[in-house]
Every structure is written in structure tokens, then in C-alpha cells.
N, C-alpha and C. Protein backbone atom coordinates (compact mmCIF):
# COMPACT_ATOMS: atom_id res chain seq x y z
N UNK A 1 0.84 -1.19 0.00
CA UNK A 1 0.00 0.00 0.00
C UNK A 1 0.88 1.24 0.00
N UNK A 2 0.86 1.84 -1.00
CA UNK A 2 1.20 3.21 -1.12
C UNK A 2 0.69 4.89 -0.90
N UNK A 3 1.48 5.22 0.50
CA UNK A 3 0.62 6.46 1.10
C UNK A 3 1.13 8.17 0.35
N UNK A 4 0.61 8.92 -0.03
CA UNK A 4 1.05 10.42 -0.82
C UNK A 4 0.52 11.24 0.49
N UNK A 5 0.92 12.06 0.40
CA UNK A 5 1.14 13.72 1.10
C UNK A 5 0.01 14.11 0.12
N UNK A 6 -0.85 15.36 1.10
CA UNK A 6 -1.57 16.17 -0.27
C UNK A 6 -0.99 16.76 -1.03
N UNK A 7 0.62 17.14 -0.97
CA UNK A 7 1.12 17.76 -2.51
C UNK A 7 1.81 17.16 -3.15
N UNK A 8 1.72 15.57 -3.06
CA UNK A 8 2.40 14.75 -3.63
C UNK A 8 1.84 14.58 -5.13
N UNK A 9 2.39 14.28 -5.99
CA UNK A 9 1.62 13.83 -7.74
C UNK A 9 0.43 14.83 -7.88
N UNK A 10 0.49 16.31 -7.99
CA UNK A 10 -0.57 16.75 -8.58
C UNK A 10 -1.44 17.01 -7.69
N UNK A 11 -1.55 17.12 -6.25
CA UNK A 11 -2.58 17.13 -4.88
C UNK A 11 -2.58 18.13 -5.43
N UNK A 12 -3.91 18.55 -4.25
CA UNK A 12 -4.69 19.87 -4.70
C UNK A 12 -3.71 21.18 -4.06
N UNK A 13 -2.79 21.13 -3.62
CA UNK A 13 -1.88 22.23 -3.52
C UNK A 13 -0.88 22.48 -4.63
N UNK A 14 -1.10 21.42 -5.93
CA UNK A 14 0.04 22.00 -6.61
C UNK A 14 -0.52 22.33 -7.18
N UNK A 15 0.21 23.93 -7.87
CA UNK A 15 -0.08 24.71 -9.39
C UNK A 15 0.35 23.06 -10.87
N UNK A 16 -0.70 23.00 -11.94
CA UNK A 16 -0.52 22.36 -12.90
C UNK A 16 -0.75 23.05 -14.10
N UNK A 17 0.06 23.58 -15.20
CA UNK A 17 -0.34 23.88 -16.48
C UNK A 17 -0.04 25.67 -16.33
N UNK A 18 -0.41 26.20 -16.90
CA UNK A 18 -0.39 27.79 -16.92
C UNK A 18 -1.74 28.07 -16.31
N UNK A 19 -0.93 29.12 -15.27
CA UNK A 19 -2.31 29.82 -15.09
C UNK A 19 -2.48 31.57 -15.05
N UNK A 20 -3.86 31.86 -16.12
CA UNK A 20 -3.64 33.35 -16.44
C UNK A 20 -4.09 34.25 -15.04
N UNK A 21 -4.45 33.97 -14.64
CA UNK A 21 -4.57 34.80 -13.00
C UNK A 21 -3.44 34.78 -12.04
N UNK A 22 -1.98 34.03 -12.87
CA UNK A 22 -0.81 34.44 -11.94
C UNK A 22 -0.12 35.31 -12.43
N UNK A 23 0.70 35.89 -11.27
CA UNK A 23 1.35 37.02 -11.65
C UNK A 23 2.63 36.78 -12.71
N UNK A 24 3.46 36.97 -13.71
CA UNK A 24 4.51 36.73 -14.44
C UNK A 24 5.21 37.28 -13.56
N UNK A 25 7.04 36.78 -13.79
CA UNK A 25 8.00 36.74 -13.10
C UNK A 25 8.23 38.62 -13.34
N UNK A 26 8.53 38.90 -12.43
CA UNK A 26 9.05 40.40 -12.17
C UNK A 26 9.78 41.00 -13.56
N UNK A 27 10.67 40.24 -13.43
CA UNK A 27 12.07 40.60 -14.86
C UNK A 27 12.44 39.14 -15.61
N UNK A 28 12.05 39.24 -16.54
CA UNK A 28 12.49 37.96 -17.32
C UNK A 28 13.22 38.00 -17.91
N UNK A 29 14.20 39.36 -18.13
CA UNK A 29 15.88 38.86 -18.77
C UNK A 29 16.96 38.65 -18.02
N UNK A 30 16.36 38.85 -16.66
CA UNK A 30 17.39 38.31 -15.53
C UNK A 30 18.45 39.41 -15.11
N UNK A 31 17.68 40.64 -15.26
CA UNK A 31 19.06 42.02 -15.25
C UNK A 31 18.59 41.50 -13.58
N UNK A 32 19.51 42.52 -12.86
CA UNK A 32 20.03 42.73 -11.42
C UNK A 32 20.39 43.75 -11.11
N UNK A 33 19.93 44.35 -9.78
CA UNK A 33 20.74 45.94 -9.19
C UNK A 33 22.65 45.60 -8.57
N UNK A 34 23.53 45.79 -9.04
CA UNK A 34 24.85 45.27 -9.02
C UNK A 34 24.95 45.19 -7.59
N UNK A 35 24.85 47.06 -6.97
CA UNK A 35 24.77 47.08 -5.66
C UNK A 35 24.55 46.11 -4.96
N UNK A 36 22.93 45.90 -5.29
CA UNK A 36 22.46 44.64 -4.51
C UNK A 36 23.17 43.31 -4.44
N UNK A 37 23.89 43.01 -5.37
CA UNK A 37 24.06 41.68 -5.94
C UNK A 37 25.38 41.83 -4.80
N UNK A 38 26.49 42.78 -5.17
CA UNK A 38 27.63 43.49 -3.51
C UNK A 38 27.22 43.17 -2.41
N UNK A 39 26.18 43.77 -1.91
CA UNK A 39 25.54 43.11 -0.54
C UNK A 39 25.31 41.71 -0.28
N UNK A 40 24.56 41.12 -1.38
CA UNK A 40 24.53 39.53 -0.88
C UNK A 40 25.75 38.96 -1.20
N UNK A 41 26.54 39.16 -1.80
CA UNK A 41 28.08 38.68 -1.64
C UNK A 41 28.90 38.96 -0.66
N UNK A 42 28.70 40.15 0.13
CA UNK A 42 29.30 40.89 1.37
C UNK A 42 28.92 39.53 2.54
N UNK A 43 27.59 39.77 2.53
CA UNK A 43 27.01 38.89 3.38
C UNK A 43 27.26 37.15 3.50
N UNK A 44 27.31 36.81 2.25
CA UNK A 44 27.45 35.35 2.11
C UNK A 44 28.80 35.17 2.59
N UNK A 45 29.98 35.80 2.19
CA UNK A 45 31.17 35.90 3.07
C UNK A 45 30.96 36.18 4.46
N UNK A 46 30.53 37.28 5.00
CA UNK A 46 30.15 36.71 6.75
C UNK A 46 30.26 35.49 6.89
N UNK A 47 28.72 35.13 6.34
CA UNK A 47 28.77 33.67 6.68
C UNK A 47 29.80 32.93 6.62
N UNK A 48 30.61 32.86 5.80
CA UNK A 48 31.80 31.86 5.36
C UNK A 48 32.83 32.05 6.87
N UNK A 49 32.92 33.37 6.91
CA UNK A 49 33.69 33.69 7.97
C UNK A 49 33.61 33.28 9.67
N UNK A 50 31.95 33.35 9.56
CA UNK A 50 31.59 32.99 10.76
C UNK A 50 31.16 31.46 10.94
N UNK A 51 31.01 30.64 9.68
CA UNK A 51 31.72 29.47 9.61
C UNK A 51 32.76 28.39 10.10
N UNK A 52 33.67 29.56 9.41
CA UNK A 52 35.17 29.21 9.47
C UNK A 52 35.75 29.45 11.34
N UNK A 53 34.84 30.23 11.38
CA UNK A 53 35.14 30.90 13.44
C UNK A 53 34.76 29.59 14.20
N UNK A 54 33.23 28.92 13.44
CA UNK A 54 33.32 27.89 14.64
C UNK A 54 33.52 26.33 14.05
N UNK A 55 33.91 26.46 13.14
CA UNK A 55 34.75 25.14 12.54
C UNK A 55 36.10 24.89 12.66
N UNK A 56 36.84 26.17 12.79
CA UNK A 56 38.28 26.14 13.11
C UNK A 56 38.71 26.93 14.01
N UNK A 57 39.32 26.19 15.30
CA UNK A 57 39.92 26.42 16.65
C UNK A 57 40.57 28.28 17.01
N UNK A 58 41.25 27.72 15.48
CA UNK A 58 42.45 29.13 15.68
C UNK A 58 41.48 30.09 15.24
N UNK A 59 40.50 30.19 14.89
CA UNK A 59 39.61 31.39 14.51
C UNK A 59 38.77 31.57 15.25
N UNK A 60 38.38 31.15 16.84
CA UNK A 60 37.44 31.42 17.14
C UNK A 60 37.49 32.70 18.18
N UNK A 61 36.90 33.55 17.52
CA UNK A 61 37.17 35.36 18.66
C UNK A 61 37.89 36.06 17.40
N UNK A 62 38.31 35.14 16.72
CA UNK A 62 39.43 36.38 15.46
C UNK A 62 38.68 36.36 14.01
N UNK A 63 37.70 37.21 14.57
CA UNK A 63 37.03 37.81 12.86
C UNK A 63 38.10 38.19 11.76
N UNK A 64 39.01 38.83 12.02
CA UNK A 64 40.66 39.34 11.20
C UNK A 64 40.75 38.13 10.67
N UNK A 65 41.39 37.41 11.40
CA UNK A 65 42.35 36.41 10.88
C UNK A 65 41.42 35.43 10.47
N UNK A 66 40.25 35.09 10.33
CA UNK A 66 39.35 34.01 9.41
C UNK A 66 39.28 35.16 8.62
N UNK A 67 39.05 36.51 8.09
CA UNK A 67 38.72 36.74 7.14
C UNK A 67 40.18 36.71 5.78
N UNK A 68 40.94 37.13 6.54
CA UNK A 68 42.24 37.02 5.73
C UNK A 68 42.44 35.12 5.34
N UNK A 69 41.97 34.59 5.80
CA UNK A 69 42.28 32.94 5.54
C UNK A 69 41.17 33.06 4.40
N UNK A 70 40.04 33.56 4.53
CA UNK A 70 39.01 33.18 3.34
C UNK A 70 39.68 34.05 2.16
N UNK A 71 40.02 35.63 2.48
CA UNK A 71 41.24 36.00 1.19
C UNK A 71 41.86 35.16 0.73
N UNK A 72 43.12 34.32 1.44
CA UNK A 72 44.07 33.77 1.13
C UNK A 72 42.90 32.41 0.15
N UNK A 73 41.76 31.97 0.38
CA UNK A 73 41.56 31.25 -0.17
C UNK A 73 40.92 31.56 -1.71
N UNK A 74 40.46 32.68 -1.53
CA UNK A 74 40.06 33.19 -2.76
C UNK A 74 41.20 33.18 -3.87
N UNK A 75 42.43 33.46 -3.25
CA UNK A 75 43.30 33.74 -4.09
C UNK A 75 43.74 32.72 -4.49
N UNK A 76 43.89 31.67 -3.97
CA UNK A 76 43.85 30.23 -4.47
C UNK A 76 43.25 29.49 -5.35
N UNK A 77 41.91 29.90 -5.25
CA UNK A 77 40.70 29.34 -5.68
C UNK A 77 39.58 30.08 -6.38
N UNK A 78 39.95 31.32 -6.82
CA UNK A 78 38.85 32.09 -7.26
C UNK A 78 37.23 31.38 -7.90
N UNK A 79 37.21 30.35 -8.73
CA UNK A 79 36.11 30.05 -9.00
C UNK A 79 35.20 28.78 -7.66
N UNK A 80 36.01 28.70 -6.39
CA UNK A 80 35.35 27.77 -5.84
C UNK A 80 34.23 28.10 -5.19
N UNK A 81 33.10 29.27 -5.50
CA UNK A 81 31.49 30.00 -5.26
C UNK A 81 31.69 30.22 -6.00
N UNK A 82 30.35 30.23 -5.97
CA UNK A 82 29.63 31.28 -7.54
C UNK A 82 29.44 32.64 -7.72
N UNK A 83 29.43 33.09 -5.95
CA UNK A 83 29.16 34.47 -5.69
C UNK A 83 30.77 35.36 -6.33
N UNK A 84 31.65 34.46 -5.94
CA UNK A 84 33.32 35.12 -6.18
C UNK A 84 33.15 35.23 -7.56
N UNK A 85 32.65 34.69 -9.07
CA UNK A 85 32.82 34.81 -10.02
C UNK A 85 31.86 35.74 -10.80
N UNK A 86 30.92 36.33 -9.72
CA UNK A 86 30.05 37.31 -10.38
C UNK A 86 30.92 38.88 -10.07
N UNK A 87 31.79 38.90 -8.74
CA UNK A 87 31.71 39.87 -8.53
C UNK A 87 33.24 39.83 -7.55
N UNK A 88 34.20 41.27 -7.56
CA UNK A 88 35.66 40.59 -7.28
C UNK A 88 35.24 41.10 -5.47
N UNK A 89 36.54 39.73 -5.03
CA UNK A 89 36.24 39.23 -3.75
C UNK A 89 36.58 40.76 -2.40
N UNK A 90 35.93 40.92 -1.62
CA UNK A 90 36.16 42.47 -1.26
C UNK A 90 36.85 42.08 0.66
């Protein structure tokens, strides 16, 4: 016996087919505010950083010195994110 979720195969919560009472996507050639695009790259590095603070010993209390290790890795590795190849590492 095989049990589904209601949004499993087509349940009544999934959208099926086109529908003209939805809204179309905002921008459909995919432009971007750059600025913006800076900020979530600013940010996604935090993260990496504050990552790196509680994954590795010697970084934990030293925002400096994990951020210079994620430099040093950029420079190593420039294409290893996706965020580093849209935009240069700051």
C-alpha cells in the first residue's frame, strides 16, 4: 500500500499547467541591481567567515584572521562560489 502527502503527484496544492490569473515573473531577462548583488556577496562571506570561526579552533574570537584565511583562499581558488565569479572578492 502506497501512502502520498496532499502535494504529492498533482494534490490539490500543486499549481498544474499555466495559469492566467498568476502574476509573471518580475524581470524575465534576468538584469540585477549590481549594488544589490555586492551586498549579498558581502554577506554570504560573513557567513563563510563565521563558519570558518566555529569550525576552526584558531579562529574562534578572530574575525581578522578568518577573514584574511578566506582571502588567502580566494586567491587560491577564485572560482570555488559562484558568488566570487560574479563579482571581485572584497
Amino acid at each position: 500500500m502506497e501512502t502520498r502527502t496532499a502535494g504529492a503527484a498533482g494534490g490539490p496544492g500543486k499549481p498544474t499547467g499555466s495559469d492566467p490569473g498568476r502574476a509573471p515573473r518580475s524581470d524575465p531577462t534576468g538584469a540585477f541591481y549590481r549594488s544589490e548583488l555586492c551586498f549579498l556577496a558581502w554577506r554570504i562571506n560573513e557567513h563563510l567567515v563565521r563558519w570558518a570561526m566555529h569550525k576552526f579552533k584558531r579562529f574562534r574570537g578572530k574575525y581578522a584572521k578568518a577573514m584574511a584565511w578566506l582571502q588567502k583562499v580566494y586567491q587560491y581558488k577564485p572560482g570555488l562560489f559562484a558568488h566570487w565569479q560574479l563579482i571581485a572578492f572584497t
